[in-house]
Protein backbone atom coordinates (compact mmCIF):
# COMPACT_ATOMS: atom_id res chain seq x y z
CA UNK A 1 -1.10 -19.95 7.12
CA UNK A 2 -1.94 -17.70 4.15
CA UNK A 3 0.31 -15.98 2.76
CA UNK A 4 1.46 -13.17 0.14
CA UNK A 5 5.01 -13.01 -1.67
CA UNK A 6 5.43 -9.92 -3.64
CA UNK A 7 8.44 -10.12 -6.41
CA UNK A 8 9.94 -6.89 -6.73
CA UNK A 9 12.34 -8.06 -9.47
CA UNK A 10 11.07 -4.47 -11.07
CA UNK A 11 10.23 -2.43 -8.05
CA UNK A 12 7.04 -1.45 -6.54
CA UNK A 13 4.69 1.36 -6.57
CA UNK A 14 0.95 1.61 -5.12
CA UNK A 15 -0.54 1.07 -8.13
CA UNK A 16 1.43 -2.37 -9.03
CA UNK A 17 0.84 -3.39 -5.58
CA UNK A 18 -3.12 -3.18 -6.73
CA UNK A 19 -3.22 -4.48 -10.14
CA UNK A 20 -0.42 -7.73 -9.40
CA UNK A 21 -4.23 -7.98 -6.18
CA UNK A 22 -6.57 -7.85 -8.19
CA UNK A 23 -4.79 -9.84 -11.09
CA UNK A 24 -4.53 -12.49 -7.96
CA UNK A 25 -8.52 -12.70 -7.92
CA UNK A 26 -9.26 -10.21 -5.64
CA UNK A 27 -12.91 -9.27 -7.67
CA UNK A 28 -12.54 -5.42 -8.47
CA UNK A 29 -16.45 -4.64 -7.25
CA UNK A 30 -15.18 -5.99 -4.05
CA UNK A 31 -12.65 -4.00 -3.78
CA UNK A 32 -14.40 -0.82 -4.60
CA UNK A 33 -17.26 -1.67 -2.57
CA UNK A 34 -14.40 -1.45 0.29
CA UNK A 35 -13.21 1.81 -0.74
CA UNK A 36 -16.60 3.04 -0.53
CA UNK A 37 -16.03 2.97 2.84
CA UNK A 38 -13.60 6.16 3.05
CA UNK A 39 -16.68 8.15 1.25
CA UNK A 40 -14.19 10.00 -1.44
CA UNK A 41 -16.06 10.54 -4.17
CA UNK A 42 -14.22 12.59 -6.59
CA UNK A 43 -12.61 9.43 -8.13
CA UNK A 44 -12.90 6.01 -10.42
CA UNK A 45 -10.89 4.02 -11.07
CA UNK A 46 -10.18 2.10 -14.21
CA UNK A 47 -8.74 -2.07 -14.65
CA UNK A 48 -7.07 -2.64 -18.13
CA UNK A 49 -5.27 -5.88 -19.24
CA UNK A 50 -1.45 -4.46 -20.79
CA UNK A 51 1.27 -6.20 -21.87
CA UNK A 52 4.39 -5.64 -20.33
CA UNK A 53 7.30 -7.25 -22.05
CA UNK A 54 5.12 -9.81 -23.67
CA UNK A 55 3.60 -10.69 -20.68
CA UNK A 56 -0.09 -10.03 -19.65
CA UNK A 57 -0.51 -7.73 -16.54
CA UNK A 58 -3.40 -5.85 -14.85
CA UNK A 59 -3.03 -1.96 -15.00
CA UNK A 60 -5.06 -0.14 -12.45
CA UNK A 61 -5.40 3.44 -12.77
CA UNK A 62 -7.24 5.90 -10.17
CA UNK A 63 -8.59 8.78 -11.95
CA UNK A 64 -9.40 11.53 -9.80
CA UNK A 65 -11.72 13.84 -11.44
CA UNK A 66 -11.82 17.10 -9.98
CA UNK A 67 -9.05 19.55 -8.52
CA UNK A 68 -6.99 17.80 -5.79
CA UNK A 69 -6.83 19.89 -2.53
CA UNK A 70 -3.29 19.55 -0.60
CA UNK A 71 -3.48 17.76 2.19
CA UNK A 72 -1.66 17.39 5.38
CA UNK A 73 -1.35 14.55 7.98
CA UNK A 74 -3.96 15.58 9.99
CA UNK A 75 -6.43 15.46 6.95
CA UNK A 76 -5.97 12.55 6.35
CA UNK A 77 -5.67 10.94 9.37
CA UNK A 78 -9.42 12.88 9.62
CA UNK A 79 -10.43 10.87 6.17
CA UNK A 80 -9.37 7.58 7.66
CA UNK A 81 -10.29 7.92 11.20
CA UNK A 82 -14.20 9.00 10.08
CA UNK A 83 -14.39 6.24 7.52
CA UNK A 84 -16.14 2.92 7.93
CA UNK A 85 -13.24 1.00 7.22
CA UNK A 86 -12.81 -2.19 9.19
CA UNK A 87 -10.65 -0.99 12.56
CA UNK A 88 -6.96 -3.01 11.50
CA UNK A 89 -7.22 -1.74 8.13
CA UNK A 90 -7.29 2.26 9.73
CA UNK A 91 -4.34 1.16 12.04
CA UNK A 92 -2.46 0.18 9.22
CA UNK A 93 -3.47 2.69 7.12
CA UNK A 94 -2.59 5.44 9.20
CA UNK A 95 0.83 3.79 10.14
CA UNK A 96 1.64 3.88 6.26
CA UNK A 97 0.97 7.35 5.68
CA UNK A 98 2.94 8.22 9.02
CA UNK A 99 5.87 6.21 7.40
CA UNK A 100 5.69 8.85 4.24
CA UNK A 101 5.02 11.57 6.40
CA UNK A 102 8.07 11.18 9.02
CA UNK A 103 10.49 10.04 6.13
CA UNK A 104 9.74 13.18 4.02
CA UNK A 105 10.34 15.86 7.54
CA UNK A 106 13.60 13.89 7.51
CA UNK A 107 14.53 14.66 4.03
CA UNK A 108 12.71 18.14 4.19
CA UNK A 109 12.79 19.79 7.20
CA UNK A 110 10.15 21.48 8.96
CA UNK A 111 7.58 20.85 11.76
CA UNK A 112 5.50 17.25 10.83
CA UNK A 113 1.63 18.99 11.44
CA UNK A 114 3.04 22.07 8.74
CA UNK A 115 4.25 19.68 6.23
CA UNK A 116 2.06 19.29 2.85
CA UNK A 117 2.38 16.59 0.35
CA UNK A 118 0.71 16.74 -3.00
CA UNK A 119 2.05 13.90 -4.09
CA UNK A 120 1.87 11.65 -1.11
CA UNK A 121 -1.42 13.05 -0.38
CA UNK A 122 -3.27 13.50 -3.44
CA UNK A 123 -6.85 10.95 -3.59
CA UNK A 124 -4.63 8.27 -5.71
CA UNK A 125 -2.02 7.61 -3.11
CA UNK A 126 -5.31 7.09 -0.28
CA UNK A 127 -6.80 4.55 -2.98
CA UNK A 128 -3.43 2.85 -3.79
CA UNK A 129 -2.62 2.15 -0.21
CA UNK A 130 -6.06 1.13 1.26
CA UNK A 131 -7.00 -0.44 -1.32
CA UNK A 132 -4.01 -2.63 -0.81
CA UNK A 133 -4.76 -3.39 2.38
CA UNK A 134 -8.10 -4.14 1.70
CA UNK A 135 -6.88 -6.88 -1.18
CA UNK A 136 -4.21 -8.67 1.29
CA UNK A 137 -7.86 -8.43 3.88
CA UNK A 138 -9.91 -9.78 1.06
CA UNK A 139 -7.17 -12.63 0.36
CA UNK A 140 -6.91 -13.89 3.11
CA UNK A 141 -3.76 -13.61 3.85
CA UNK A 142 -1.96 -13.70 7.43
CA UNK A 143 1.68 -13.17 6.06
CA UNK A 144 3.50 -10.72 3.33
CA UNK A 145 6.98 -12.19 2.49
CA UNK A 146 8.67 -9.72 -0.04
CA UNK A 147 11.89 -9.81 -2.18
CA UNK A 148 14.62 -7.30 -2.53
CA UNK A 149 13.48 -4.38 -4.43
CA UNK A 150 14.86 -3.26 -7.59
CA UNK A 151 15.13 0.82 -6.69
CA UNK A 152 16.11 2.02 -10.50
CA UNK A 153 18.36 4.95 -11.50
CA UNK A 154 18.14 8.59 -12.75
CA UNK A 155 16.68 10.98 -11.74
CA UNK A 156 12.66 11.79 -10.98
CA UNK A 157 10.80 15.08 -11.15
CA UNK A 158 8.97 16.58 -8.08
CA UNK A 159 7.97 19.60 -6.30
CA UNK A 160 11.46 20.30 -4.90
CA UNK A 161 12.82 19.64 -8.65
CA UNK A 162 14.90 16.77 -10.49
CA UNK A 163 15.71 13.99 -7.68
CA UNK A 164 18.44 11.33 -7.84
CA UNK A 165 16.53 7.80 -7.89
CA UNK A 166 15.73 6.23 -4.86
CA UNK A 167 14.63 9.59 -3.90
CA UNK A 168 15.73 10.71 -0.39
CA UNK A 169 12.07 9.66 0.96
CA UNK A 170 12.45 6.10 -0.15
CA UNK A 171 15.92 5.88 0.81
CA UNK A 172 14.55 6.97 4.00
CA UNK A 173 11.83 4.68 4.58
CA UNK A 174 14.08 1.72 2.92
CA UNK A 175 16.66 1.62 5.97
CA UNK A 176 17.45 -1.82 6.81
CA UNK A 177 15.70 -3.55 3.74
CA UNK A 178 17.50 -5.51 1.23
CA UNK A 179 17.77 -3.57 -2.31
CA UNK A 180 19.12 -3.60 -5.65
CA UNK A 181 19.50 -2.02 -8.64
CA UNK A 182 20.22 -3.39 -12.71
CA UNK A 183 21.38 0.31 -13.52
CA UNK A 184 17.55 0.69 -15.37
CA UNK A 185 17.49 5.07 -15.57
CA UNK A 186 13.60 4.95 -13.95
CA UNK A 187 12.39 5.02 -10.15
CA UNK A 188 11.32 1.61 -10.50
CA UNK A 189 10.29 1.47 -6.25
CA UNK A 190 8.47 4.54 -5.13
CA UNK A 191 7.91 6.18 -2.14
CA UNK A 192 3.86 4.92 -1.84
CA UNK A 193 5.40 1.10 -3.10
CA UNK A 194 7.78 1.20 -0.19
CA UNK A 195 6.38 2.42 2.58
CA UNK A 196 3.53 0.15 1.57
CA UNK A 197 5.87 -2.64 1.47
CA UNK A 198 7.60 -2.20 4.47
CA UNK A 199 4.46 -1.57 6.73
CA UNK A 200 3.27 -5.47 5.40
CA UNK A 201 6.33 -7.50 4.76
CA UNK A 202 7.50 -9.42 8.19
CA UNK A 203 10.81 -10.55 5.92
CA UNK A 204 12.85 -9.89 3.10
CA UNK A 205 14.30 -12.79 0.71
CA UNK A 206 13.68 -15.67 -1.68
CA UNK A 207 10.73 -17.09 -2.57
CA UNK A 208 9.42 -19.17 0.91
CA UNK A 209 8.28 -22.48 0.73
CA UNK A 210 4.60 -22.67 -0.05
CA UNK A 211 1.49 -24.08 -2.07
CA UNK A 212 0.68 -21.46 -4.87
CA UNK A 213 -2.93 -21.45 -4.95
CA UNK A 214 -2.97 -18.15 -7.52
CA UNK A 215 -0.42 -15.74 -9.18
CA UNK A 216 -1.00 -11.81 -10.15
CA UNK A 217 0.75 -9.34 -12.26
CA UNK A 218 0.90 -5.95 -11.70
CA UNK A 219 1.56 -3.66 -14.87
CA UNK A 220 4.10 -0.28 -13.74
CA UNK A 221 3.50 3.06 -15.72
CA UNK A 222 7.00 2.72 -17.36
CA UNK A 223 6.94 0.68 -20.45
CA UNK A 224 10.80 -0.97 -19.89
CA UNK A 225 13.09 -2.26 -22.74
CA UNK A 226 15.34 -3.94 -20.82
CA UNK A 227 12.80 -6.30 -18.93
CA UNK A 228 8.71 -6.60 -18.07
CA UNK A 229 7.92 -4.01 -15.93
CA UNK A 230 5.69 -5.59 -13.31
CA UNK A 231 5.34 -6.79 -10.03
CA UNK A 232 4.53 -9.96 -9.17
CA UNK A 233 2.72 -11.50 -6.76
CA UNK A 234 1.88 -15.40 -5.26
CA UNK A 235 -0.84 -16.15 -2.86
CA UNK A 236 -0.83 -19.61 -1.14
CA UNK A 237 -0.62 -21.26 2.28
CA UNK A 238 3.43 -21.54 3.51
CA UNK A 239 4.23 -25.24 3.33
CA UNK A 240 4.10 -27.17 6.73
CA UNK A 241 7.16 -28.52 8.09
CA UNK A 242 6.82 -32.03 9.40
CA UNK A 243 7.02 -32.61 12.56
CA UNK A 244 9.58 -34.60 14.31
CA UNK A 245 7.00 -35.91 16.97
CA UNK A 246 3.75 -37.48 16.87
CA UNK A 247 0.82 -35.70 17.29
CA UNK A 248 -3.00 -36.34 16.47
CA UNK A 249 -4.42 -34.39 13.55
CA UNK A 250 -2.01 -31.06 14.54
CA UNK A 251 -0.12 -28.66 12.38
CA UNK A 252 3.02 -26.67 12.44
CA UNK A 253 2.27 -22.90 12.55
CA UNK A 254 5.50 -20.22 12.57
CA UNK A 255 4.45 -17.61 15.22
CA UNK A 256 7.00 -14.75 17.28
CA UNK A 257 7.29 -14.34 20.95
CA UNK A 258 7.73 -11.11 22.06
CA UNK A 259 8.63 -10.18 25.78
CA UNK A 260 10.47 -7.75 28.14
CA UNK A 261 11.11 -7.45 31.40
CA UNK A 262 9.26 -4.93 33.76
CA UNK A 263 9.38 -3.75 36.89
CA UNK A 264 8.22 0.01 37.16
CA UNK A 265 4.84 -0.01 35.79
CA UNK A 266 1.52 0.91 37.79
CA UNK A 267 0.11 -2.92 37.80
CA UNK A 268 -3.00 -1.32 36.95
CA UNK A 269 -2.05 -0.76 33.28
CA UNK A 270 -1.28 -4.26 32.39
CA UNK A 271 -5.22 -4.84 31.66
CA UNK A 272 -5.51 -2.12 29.33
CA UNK A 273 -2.26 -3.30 27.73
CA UNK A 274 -3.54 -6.71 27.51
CA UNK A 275 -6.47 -5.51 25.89
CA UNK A 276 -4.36 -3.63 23.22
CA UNK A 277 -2.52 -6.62 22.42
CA UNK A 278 -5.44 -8.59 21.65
CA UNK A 279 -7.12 -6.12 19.33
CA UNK A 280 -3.76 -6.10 17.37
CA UNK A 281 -3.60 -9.70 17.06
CA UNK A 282 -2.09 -11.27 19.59
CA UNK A 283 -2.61 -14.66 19.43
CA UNK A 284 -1.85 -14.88 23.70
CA UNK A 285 -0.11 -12.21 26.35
CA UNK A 286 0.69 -13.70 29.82
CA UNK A 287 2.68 -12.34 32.41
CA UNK A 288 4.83 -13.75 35.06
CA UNK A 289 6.60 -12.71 38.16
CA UNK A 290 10.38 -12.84 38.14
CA UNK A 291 13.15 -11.73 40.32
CA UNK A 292 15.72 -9.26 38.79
CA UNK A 293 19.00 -7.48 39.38
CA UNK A 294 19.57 -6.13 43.29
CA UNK A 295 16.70 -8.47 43.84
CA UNK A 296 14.14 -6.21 42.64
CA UNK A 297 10.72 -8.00 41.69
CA UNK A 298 9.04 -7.82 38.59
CA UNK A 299 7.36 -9.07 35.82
CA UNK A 300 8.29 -10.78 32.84
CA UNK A 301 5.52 -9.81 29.92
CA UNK A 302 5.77 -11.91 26.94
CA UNK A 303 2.59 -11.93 23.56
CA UNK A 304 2.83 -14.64 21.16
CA UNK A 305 1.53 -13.45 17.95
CA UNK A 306 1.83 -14.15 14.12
CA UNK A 307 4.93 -12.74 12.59
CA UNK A 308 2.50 -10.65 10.53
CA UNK A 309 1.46 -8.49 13.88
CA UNK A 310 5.20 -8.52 15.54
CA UNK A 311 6.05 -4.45 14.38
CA UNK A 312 2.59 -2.70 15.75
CA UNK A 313 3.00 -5.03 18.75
CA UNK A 314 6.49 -4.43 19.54
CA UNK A 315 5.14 -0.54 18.73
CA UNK A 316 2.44 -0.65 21.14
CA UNK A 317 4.66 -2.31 24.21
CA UNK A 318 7.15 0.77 23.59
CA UNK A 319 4.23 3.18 23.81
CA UNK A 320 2.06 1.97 26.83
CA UNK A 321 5.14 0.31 29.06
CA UNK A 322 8.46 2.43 30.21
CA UNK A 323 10.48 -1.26 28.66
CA UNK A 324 13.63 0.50 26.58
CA UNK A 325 14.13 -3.06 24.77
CA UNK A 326 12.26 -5.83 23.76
CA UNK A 327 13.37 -9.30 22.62
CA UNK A 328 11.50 -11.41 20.44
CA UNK A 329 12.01 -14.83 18.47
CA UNK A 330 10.56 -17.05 15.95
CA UNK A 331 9.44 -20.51 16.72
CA UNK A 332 6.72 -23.25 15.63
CA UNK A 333 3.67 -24.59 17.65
CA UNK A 334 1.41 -27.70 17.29
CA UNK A 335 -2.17 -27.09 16.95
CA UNK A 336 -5.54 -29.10 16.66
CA UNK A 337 -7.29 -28.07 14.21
CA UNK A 338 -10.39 -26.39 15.58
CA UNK A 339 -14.16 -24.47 14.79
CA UNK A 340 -16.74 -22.84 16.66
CA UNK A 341 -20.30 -24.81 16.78
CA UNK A 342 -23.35 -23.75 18.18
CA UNK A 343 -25.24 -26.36 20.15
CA UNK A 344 -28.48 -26.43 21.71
CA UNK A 345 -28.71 -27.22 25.11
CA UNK A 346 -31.04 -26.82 27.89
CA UNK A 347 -29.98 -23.00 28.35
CA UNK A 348 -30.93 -22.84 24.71
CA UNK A 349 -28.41 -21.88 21.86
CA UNK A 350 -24.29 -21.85 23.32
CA UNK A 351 -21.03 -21.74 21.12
CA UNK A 352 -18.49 -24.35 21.77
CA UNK A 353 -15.11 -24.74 20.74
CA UNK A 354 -14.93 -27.78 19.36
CA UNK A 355 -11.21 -29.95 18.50
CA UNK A 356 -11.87 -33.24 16.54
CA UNK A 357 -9.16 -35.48 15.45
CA UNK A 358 -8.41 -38.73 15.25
CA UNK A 359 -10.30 -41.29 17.63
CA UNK A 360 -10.63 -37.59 19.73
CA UNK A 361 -13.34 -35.05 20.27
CA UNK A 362 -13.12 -32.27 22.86
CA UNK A 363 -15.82 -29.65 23.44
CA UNK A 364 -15.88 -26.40 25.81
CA UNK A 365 -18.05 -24.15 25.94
CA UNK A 366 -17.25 -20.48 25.26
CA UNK A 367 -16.54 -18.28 28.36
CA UNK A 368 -18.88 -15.54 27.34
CA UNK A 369 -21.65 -17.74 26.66
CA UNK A 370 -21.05 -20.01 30.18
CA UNK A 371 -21.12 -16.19 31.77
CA UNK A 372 -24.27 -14.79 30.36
CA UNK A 373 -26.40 -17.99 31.29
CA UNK A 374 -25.01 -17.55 34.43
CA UNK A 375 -25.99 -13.95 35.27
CA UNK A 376 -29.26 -14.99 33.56
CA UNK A 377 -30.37 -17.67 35.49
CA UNK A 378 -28.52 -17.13 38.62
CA UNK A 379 -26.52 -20.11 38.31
CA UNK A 380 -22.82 -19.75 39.51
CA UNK A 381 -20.81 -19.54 36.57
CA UNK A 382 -18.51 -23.06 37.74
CA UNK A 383 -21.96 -24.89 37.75
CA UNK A 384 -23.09 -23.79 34.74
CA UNK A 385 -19.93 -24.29 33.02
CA UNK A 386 -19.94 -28.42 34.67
CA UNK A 387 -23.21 -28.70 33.22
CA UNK A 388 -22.48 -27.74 29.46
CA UNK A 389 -19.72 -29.96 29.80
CA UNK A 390 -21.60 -32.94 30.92
């Protein structure tokens, strides 16, 4: 599984978060081509190689080039929700600038639609925190795995004057995360950097085991004495346990279950939660039939998913089902390695999944396909399906 591990040793900002992605390899036409996408156009932005503490870094810079309107939630939830952006990369997107949103009504006060953000709303911040997403996207990558972030010390400026470092809004949004801080008198981990952080990161701790296949460095704004100020990050595919049994041609994945228990729900809502799941990620959703306290029937509802898509599932089962708790755990599963082939057959052109391993080959044809031959030729859909498979 691909993975990202970002090393917060000197915080994290939006802007580190895209320079240590695009100092990774993620090509920076690519990545503007994918910010096109949100159709801002009073923008650029700029890549220069820095040094930061002797080491090299990428420094990316948005540069917005006429007056910045303020913005509230709903405008740019509006900018997000009318772009072209590919639909998880909205989701998350939106659920990032929530995250700033809610923690600053905390700090601040006020009604959430009335609150207005310069800072957290200005054209940079959109950039910084798409444009992340659309790096990790570009990458590849299935997993973020973070450190413990180095919050700094001091004070900041803003719009509601001098602040203590973390600033209320990152201590808000930083609840439950490891931190740390080497006394350094600079916000080293900003609000964008965390909530960006804590939308993508599944964990918190060392470095996991993995197979570095490339390493980025993202250059801060500060120019430190004490250390480099960057932020680091390692793309690779998390190392494989073995396996204690035998198995032809499989591999270990990590992946969560996620269930609850259920019995007050109109049954005629599980298909439009299924369908939810599955356009989150869920990797499977099944439901059984159990028998609970007082002998009341009802239905256990458990997703398997990877660890990645565990938070905006767990969200969506609070929103669409009246569960008040959910349990979930971390395990391993065996898979064959698998691809999708297209094969011509008498119905013409039909996608099979197809498993090869050793001395073994295994293919089935795609559900979809078996079903559109069938309502084409007037087949039943069990026929047609014995038939591909002969």
């Amino acid at each position: 599984m691909r993975i990202a591990y970002f090393d917060c040793f000197s915080g994290i900002s939006g802007d580190m978060c895209l320079g240590a992605l695009v100092d990774a390899g993620v090509p920076l036409k690519k990545l503007r081509e994918g910010l096109n996408a949100l159709h801002l156009v009073s923008y650029e932005i700029r890549r220069q190689k820095v040094k930061r503490g002797g080491i090299s870094a990428t420094r990316i810079e948005v540069i917005v080039k006429k007056g910045e309107p303020t913005r509230r939630l709903a405008d740019i939830s509006t900018i997000i929700g009318d772009s072209d952006l590919p639909p998880n990369i909205k989701k998350r997107g939106l659920r990032i600038f929530g995250r700033l949103f809610q923690a600053e009504r905390k700090v601040h006060g006020g009604r959430l639609k009335d609150l207005h953000l310069h800072e957290l709303s200005a054209t940079d911040c959109i950039i910084d925190i798409i444009g992340t997403l659309l790096c990790l996207d570009i990458l590849g990558t299935r997993e973020v795995i973070s450190s413990p972030l180095n919050l700094g010390g001091g004070t900041v400026s803003s719009e509601h004057g001098l602040l203590p470092v973390p600033t209320p809004a990152t201590s808000q949004l930083l609840k439950g995360k490891p931190v740390f801080s080497t006394g350094i008198q600079k916000e080293l981990t900003t609000p964008t950097g965390a909530a960006i952080i804590t939308e993508t990161a599944t964990s918190f701790g060392h470095f996991p085991e993995m197979t570095v296949d490339s390493t980025g460095n993202g250059a801060g704004g500060h120019i430190l004495k004490e250390q480099p100020n960057i932020l680091r990050v390692f793309i690779g595919d998390k190392t494989i346990k073995p396996h204690n049994g035998h198995h032809k041609g499989g591999s270990n994945e990590l992946v969560s279950v996620i269930e609850t228990n259920i019995d007050d729900m109109n049954p005629q809502v599980y298909e439009y939660l299924m369908e939810r799941l599955f356009n989150e990620g869920a990797l499977d959703v099944f439901l059984s039939t159990v028998i609970m306290k007082k002998s009341r029937p009802g239905i256990l509802l458990q997703v398997l998913a990877y660890p990645a898509s565990r938070e905006r599932l767990i969200d969506i089962l609070f929103e669409e089902t009246p569960t008040l708790g959910i349990r979930f755990h971390e395990t391993e599963r065996v898979c064959l390695e698998r691809e999708i082939k297209k094969i011509d057959t008498e119905f013409g052109s039909v996608r099979f999944k197809v498993v090869t391993t050793d001395g073994y080959r295994k293919a089935v044809p795609e559900y979809e396909d078996c079903r559109r031959i069938a309502e084409k030729t007037g087949l039943s859909l069990i026929d047609v399906m014995k038939m591909l498979k002969s």
